[in-house]
N, C-alpha and C. Protein backbone atom coordinates (compact mmCIF):
# COMPACT_ATOMS: atom_id res chain seq x y z
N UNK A 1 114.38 106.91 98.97
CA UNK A 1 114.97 107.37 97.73
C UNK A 1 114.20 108.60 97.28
N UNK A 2 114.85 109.50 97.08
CA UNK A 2 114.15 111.00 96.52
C UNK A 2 114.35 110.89 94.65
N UNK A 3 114.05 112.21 94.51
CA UNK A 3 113.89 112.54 93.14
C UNK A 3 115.19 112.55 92.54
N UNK A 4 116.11 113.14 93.31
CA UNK A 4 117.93 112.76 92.63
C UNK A 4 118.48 112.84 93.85
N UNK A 5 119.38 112.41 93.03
CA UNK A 5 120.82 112.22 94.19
C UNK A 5 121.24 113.65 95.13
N UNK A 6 121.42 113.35 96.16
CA UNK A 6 121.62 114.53 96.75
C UNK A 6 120.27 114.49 97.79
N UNK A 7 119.25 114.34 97.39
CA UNK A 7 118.39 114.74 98.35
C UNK A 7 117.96 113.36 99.05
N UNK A 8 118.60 112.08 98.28
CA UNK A 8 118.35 110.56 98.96
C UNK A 8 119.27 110.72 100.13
N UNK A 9 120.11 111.62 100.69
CA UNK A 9 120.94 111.31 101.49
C UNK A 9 120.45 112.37 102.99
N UNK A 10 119.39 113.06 102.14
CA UNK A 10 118.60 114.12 103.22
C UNK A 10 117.59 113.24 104.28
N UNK A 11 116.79 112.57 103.23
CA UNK A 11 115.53 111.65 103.30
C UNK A 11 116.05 110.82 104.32
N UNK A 12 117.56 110.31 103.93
CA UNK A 12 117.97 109.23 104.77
C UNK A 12 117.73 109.51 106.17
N UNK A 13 118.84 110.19 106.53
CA UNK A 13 118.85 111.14 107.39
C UNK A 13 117.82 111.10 108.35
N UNK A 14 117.15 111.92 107.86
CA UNK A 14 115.45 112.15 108.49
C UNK A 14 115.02 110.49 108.97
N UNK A 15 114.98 109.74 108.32
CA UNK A 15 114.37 108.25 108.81
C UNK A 15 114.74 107.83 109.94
N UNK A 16 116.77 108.26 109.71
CA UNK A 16 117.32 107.12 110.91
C UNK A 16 117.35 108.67 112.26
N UNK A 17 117.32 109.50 112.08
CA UNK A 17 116.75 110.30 113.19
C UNK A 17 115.48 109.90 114.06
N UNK A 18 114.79 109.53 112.79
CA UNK A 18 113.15 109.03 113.22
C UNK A 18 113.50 108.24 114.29
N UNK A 19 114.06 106.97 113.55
CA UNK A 19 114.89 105.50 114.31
C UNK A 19 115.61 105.72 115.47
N UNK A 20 116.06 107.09 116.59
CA UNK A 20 117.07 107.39 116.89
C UNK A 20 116.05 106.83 118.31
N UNK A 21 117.09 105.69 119.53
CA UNK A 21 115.97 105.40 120.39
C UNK A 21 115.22 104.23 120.05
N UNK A 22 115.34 103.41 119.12
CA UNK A 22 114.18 102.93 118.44
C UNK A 22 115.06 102.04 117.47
N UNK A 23 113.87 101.18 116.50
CA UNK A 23 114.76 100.23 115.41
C UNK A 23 114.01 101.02 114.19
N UNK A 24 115.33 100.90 113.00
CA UNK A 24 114.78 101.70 111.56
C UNK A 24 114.67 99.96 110.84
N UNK A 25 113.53 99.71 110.55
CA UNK A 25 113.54 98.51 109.78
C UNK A 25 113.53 98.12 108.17
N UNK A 26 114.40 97.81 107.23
CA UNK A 26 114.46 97.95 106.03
C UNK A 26 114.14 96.98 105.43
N UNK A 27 112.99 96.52 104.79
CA UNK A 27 112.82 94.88 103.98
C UNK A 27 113.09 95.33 102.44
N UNK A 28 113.74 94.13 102.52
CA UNK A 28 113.99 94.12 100.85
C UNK A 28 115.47 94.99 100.59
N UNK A 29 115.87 95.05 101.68
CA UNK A 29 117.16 95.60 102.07
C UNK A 29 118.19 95.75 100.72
N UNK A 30 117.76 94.51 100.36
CA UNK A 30 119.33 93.98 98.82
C UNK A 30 118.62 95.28 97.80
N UNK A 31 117.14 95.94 97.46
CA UNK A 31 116.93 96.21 96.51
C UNK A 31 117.49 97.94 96.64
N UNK A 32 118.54 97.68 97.34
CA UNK A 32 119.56 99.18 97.40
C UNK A 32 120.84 99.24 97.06
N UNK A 33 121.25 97.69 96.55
CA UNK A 33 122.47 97.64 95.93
C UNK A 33 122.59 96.88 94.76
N UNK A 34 121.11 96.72 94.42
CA UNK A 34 120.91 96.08 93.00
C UNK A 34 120.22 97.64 92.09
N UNK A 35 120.67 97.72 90.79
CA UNK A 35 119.88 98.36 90.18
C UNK A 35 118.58 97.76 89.86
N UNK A 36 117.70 99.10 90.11
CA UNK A 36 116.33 98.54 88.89
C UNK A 36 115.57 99.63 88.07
N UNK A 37 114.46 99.15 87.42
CA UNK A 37 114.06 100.24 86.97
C UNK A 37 113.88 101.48 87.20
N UNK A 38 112.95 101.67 88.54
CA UNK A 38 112.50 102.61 89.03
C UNK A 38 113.74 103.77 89.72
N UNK A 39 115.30 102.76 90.12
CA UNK A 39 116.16 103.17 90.79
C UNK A 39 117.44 103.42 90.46
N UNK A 40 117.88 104.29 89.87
CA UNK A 40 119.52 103.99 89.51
C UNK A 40 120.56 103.41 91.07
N UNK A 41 121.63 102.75 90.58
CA UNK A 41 122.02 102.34 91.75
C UNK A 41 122.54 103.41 92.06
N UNK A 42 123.12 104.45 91.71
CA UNK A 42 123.18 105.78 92.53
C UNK A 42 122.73 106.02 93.94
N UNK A 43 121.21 105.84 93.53
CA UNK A 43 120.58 106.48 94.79
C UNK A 43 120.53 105.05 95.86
N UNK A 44 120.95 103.79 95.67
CA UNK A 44 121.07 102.91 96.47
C UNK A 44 122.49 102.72 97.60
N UNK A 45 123.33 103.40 96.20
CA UNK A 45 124.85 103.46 97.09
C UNK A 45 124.48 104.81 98.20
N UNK A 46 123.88 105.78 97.35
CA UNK A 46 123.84 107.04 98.34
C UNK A 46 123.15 106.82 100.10
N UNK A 47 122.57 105.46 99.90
CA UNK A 47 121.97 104.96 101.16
C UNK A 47 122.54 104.61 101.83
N UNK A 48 123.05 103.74 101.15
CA UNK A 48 124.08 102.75 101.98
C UNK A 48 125.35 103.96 102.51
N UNK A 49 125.69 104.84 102.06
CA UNK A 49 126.68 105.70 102.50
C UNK A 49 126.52 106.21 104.04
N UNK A 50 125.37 106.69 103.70
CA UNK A 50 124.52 107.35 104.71
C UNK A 50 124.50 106.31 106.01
N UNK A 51 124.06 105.08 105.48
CA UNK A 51 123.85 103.98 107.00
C UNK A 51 124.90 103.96 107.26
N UNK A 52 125.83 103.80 106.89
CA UNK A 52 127.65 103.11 107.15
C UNK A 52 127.84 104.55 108.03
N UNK A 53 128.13 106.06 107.86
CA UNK A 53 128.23 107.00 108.57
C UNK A 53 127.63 106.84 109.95
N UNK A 54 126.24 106.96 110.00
CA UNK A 54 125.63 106.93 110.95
C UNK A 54 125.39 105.53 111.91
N UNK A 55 125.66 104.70 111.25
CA UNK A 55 126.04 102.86 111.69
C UNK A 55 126.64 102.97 113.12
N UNK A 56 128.17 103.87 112.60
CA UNK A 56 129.34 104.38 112.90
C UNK A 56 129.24 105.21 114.28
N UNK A 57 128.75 106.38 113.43
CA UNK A 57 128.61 107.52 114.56
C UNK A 57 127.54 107.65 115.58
N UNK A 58 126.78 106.49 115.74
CA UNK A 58 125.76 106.72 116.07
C UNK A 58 125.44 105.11 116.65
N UNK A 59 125.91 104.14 116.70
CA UNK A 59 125.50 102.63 116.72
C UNK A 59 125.13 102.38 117.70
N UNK A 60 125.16 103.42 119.17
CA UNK A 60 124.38 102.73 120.36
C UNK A 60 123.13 103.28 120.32
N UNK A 61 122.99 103.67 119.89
CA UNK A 61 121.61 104.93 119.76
C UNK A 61 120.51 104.57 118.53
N UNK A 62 120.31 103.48 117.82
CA UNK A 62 119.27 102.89 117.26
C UNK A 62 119.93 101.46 116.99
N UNK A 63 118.89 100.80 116.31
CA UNK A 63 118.82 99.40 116.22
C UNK A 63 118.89 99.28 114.42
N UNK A 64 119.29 98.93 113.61
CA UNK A 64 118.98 99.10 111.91
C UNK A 64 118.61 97.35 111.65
N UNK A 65 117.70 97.19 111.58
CA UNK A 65 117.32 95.67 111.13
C UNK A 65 116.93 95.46 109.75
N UNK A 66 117.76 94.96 108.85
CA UNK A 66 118.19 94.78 107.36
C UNK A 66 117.62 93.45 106.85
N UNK A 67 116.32 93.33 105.96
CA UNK A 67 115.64 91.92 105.39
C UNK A 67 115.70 91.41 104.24
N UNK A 68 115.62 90.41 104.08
CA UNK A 68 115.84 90.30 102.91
C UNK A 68 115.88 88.76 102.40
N UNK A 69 116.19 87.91 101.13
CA UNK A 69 116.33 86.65 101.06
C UNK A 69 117.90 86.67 101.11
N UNK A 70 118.30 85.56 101.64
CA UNK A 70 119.65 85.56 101.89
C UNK A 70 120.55 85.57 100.53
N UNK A 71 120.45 85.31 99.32
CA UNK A 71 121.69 85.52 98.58
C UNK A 71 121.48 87.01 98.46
N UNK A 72 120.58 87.41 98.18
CA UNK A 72 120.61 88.94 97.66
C UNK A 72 121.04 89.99 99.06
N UNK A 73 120.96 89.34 100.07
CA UNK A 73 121.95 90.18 101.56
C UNK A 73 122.89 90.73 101.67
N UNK A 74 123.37 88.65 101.11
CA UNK A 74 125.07 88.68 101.19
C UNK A 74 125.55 90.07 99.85
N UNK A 75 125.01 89.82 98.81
CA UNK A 75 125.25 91.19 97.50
C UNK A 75 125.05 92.67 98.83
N UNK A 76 124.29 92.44 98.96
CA UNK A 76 123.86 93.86 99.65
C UNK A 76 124.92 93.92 100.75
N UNK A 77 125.04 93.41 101.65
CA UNK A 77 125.70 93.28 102.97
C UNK A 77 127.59 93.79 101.91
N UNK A 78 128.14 93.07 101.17
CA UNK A 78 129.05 93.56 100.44
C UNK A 78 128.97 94.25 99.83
N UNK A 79 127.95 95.35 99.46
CA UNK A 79 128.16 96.06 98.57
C UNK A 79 129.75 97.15 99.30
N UNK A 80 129.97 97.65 100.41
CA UNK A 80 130.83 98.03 100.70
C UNK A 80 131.94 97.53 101.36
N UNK A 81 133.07 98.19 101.22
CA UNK A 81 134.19 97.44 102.55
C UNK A 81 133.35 97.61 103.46
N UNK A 82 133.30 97.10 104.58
CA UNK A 82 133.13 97.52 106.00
C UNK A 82 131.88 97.50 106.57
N UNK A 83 131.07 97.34 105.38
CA UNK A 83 129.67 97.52 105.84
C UNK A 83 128.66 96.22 106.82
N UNK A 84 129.39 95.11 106.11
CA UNK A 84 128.93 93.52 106.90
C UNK A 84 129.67 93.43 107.89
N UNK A 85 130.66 94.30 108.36
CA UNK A 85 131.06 94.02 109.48
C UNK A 85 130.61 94.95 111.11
N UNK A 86 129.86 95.95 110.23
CA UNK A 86 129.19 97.36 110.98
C UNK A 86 128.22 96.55 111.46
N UNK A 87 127.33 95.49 110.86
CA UNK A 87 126.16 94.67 111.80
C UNK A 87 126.80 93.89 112.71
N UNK A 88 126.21 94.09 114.00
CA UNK A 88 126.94 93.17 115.27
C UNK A 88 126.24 91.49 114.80
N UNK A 89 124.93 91.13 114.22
CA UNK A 89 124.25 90.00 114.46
C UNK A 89 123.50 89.39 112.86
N UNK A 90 123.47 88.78 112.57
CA UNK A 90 123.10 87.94 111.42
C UNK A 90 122.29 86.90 111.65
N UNK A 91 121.02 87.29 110.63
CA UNK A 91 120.58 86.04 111.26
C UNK A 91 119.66 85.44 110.09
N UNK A 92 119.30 84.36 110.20
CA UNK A 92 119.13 83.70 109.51
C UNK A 92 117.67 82.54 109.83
N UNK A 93 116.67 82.86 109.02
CA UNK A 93 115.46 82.22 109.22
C UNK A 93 114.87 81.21 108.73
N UNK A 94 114.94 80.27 109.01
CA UNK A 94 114.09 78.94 108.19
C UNK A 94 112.90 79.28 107.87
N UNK A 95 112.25 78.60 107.09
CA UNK A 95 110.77 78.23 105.84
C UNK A 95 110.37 78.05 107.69
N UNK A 96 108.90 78.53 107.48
CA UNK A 96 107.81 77.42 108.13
C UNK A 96 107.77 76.18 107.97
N UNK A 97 107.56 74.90 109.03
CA UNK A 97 107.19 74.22 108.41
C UNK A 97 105.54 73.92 108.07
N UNK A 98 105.40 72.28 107.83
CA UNK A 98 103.80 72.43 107.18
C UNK A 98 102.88 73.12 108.40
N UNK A 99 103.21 72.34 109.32
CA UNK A 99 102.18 72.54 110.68
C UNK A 99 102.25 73.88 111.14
N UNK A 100 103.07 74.72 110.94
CA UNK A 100 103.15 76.10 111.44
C UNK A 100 102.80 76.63 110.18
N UNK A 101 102.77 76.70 108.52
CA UNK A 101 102.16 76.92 107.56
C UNK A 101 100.75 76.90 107.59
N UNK A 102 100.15 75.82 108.31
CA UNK A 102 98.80 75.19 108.14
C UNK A 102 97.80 76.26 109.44
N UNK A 103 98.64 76.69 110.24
CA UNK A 103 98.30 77.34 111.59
C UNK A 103 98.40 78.96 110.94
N UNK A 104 98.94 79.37 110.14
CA UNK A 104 99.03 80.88 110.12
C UNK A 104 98.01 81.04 108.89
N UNK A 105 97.67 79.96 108.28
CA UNK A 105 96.61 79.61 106.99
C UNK A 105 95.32 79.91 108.09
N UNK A 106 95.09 79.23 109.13
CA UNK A 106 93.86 79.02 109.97
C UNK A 106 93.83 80.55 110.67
N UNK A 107 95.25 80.73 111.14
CA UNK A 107 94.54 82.13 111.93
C UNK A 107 94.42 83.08 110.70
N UNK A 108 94.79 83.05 109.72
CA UNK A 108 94.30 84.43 108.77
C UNK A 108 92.89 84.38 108.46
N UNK A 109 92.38 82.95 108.35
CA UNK A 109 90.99 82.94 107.83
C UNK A 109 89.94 83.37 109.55
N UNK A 110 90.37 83.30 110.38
CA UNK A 110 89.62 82.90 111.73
C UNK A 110 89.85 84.24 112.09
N UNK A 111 90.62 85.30 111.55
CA UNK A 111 90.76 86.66 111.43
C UNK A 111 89.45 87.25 110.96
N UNK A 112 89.43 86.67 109.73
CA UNK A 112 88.32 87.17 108.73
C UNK A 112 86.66 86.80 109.07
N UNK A 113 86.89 85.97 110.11
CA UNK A 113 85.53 85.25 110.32
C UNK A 113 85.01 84.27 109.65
N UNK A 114 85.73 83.09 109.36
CA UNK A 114 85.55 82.14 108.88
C UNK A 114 86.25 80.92 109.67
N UNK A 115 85.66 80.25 109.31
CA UNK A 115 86.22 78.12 110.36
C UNK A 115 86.44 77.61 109.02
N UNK A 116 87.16 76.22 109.08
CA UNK A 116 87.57 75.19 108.45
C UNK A 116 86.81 74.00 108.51
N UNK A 117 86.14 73.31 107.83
CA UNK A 117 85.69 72.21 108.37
C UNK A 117 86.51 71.07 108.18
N UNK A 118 86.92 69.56 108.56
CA UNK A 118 87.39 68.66 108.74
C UNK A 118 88.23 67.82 107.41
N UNK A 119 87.56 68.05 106.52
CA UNK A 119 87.55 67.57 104.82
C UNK A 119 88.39 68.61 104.24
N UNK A 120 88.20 69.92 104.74
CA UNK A 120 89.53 71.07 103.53
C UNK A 120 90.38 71.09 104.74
N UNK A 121 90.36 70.93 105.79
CA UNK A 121 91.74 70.90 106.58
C UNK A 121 92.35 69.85 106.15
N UNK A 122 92.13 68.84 106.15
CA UNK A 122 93.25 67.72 105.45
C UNK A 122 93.54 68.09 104.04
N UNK A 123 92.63 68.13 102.82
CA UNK A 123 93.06 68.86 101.53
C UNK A 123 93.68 69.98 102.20
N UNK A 124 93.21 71.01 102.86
CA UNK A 124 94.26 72.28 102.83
C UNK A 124 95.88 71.80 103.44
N UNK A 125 95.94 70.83 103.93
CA UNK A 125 97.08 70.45 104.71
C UNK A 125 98.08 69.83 103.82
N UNK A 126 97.36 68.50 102.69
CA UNK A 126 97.76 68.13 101.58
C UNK A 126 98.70 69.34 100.71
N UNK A 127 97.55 69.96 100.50
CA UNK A 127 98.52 71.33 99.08
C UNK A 127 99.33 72.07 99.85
N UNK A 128 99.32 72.02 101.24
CA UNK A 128 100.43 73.14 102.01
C UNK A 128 101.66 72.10 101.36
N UNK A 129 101.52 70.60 102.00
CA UNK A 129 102.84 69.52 101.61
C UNK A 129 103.49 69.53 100.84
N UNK A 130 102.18 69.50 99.81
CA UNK A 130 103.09 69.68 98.39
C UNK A 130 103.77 71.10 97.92
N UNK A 131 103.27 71.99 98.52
CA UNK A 131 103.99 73.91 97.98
C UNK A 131 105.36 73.78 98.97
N UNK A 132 105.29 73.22 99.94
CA UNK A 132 106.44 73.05 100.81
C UNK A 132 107.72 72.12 100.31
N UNK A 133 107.26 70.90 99.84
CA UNK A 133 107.66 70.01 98.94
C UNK A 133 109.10 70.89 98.04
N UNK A 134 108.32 71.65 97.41
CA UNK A 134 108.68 72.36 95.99
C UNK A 134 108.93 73.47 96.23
N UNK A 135 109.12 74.01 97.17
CA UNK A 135 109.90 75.50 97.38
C UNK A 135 110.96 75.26 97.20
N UNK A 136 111.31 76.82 96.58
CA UNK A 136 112.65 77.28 96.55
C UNK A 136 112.87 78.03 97.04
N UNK A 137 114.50 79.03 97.31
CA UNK A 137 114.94 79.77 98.37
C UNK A 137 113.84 80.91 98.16
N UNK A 138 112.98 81.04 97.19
CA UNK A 138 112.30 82.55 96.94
C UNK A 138 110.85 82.18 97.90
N UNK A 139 110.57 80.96 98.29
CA UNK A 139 109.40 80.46 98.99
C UNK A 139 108.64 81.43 100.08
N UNK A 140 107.51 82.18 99.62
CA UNK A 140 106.68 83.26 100.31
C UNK A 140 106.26 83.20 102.03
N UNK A 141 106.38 81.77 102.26
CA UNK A 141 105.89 81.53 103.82
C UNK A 141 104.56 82.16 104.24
N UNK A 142 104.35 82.91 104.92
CA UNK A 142 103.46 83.22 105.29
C UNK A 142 102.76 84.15 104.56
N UNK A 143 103.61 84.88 103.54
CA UNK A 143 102.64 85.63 102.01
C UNK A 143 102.08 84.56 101.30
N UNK A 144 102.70 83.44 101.25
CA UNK A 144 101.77 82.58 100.17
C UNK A 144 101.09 81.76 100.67
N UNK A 145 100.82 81.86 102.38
CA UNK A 145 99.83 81.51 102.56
C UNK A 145 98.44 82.50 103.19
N UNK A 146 99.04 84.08 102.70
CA UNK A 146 97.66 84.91 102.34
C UNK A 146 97.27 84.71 101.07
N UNK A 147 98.53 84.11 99.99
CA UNK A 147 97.97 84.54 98.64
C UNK A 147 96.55 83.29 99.13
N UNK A 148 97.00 82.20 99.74
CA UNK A 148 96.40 80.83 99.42
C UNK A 148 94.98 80.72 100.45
N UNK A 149 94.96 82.25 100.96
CA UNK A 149 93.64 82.22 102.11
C UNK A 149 92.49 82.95 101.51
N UNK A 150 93.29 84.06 100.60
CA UNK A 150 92.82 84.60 99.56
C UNK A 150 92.15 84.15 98.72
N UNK A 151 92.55 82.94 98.24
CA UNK A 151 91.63 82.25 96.93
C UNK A 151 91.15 81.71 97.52
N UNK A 152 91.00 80.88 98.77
CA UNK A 152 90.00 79.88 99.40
C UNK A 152 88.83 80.79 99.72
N UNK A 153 89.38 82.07 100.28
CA UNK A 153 88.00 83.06 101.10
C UNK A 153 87.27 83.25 99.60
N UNK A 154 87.95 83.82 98.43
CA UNK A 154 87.31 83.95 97.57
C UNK A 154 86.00 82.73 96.73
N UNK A 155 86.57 81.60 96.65
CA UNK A 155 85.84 80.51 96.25
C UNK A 155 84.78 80.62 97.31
N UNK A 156 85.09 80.57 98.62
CA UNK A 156 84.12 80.20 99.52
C UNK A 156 82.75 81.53 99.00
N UNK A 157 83.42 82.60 98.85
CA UNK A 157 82.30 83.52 98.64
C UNK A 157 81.76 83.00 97.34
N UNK A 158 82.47 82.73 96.12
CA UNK A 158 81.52 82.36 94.93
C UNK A 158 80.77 81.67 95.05
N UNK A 159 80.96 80.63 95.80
CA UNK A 159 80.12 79.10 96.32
C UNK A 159 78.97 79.53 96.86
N UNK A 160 79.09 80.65 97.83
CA UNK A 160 78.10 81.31 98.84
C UNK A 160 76.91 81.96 98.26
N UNK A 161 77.25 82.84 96.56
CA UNK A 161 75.97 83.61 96.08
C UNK A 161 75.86 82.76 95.27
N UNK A 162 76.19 81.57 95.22
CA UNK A 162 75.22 80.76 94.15
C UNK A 162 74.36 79.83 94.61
N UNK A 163 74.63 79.74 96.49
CA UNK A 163 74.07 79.11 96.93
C UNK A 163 72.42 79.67 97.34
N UNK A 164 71.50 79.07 97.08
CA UNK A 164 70.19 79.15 98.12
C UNK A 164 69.87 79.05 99.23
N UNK A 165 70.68 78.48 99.71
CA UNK A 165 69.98 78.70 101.35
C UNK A 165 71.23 79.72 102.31
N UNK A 166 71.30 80.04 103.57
CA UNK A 166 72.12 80.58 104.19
C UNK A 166 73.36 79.71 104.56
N UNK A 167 74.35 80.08 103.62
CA UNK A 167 75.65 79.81 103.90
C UNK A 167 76.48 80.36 104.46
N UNK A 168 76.92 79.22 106.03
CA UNK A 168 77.94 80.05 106.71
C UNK A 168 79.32 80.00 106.32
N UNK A 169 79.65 81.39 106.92
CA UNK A 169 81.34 81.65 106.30
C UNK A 169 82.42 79.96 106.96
N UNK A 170 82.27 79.02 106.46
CA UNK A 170 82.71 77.95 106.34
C UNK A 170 83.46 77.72 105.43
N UNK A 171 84.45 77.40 105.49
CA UNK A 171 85.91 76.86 104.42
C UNK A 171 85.32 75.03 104.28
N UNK A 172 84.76 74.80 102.76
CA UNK A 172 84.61 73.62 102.71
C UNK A 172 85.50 72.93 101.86
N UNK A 173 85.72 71.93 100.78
CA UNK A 173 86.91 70.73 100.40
C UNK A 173 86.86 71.86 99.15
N UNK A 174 85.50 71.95 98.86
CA UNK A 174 84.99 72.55 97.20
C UNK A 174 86.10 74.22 97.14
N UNK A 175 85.96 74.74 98.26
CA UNK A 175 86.60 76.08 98.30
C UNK A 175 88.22 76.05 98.44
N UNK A 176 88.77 74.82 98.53
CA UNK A 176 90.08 74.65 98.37
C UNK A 176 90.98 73.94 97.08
N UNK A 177 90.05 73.07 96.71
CA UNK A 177 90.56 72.87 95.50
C UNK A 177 90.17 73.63 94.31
């Protein structure tokens, strides 16, 4: 999106050229046929104009992969005639479940240089149950389980300078709850 209209359709342009050979990948895809603050829907339709042309004229020659949560798609995917039917493939992704939640929790921290010990893997496994439990379609997956590696790494560090002796980067019960 540029500064006004008219030049969002330049910008475009330029991207899916980039993309030409290649995939142009768009997350958050719907927030081009919803208004918002920052955006008049102007410059969202002026996008979508632009993809539908080049969709068209151009569809063996890049890949356009469109993200998003699924009701706000389907809005997006209709914002035009013709436009949900210009994608050859749809697709559609399930939640993690706990055990694949609990595994992308472990490799983010084992990234960072830190282990789990035996006592916050079961508590950490517990509160995955229950956030899983209680999701809704807006459910973060694997963002909310950086937000949730985030506050554990963090506790673990508070725990760490208050401690006296040498504490290793260990995920204990105390750093999860």
């Amino acid at each position: 999106v540029a500064g006004y209209v008219g030049q969002t359709a330049i910008k475009t342009d330029k991207k899916i050229n980039e993309a030409i050979g290649g995939v142009l990948f768009i997350d958050e895809a719907y927030a081009l046929s919803q208004p918002a603050q920052s955006m008049s829907n102007d410059f969202g339709t002026e996008v979508i104009q632009v993809l539908i042309k080049r969709m068209e004229d151009r569809k063996s020659e890049f890949f356009l992969f469109a993200a998003g949560y699924p009701d706000n798609m389907e809005i997006f995917l209709n914002s035009n005639p013709g436009f949900k039917s210009r994608f050859d493939h749809l697709l559609y992704f399930e939640d993690y479940n706990v055990s694949e939640l609990s595994g992308i929790f472990q490799s983010m921290i084992r990234k960072d240089g830190y282990k789990i010990d035996k006592r916050a893997l079961e508590e950490l496994e517990t509160q995955i149950e229950d956030m899983y439990s209680r999701r809704d379609k807006y459910f973060g997956n694997a963002r909310r389980m950086r937000i949730l590696a985030d506050q554990v790494i963090r506790n673990q560090n508070l725990r760490a300078s208050k401690a006296s002796d040498n504490v290793t980067k260990t995920i204990q019960i105390e750093d999860i709850i």
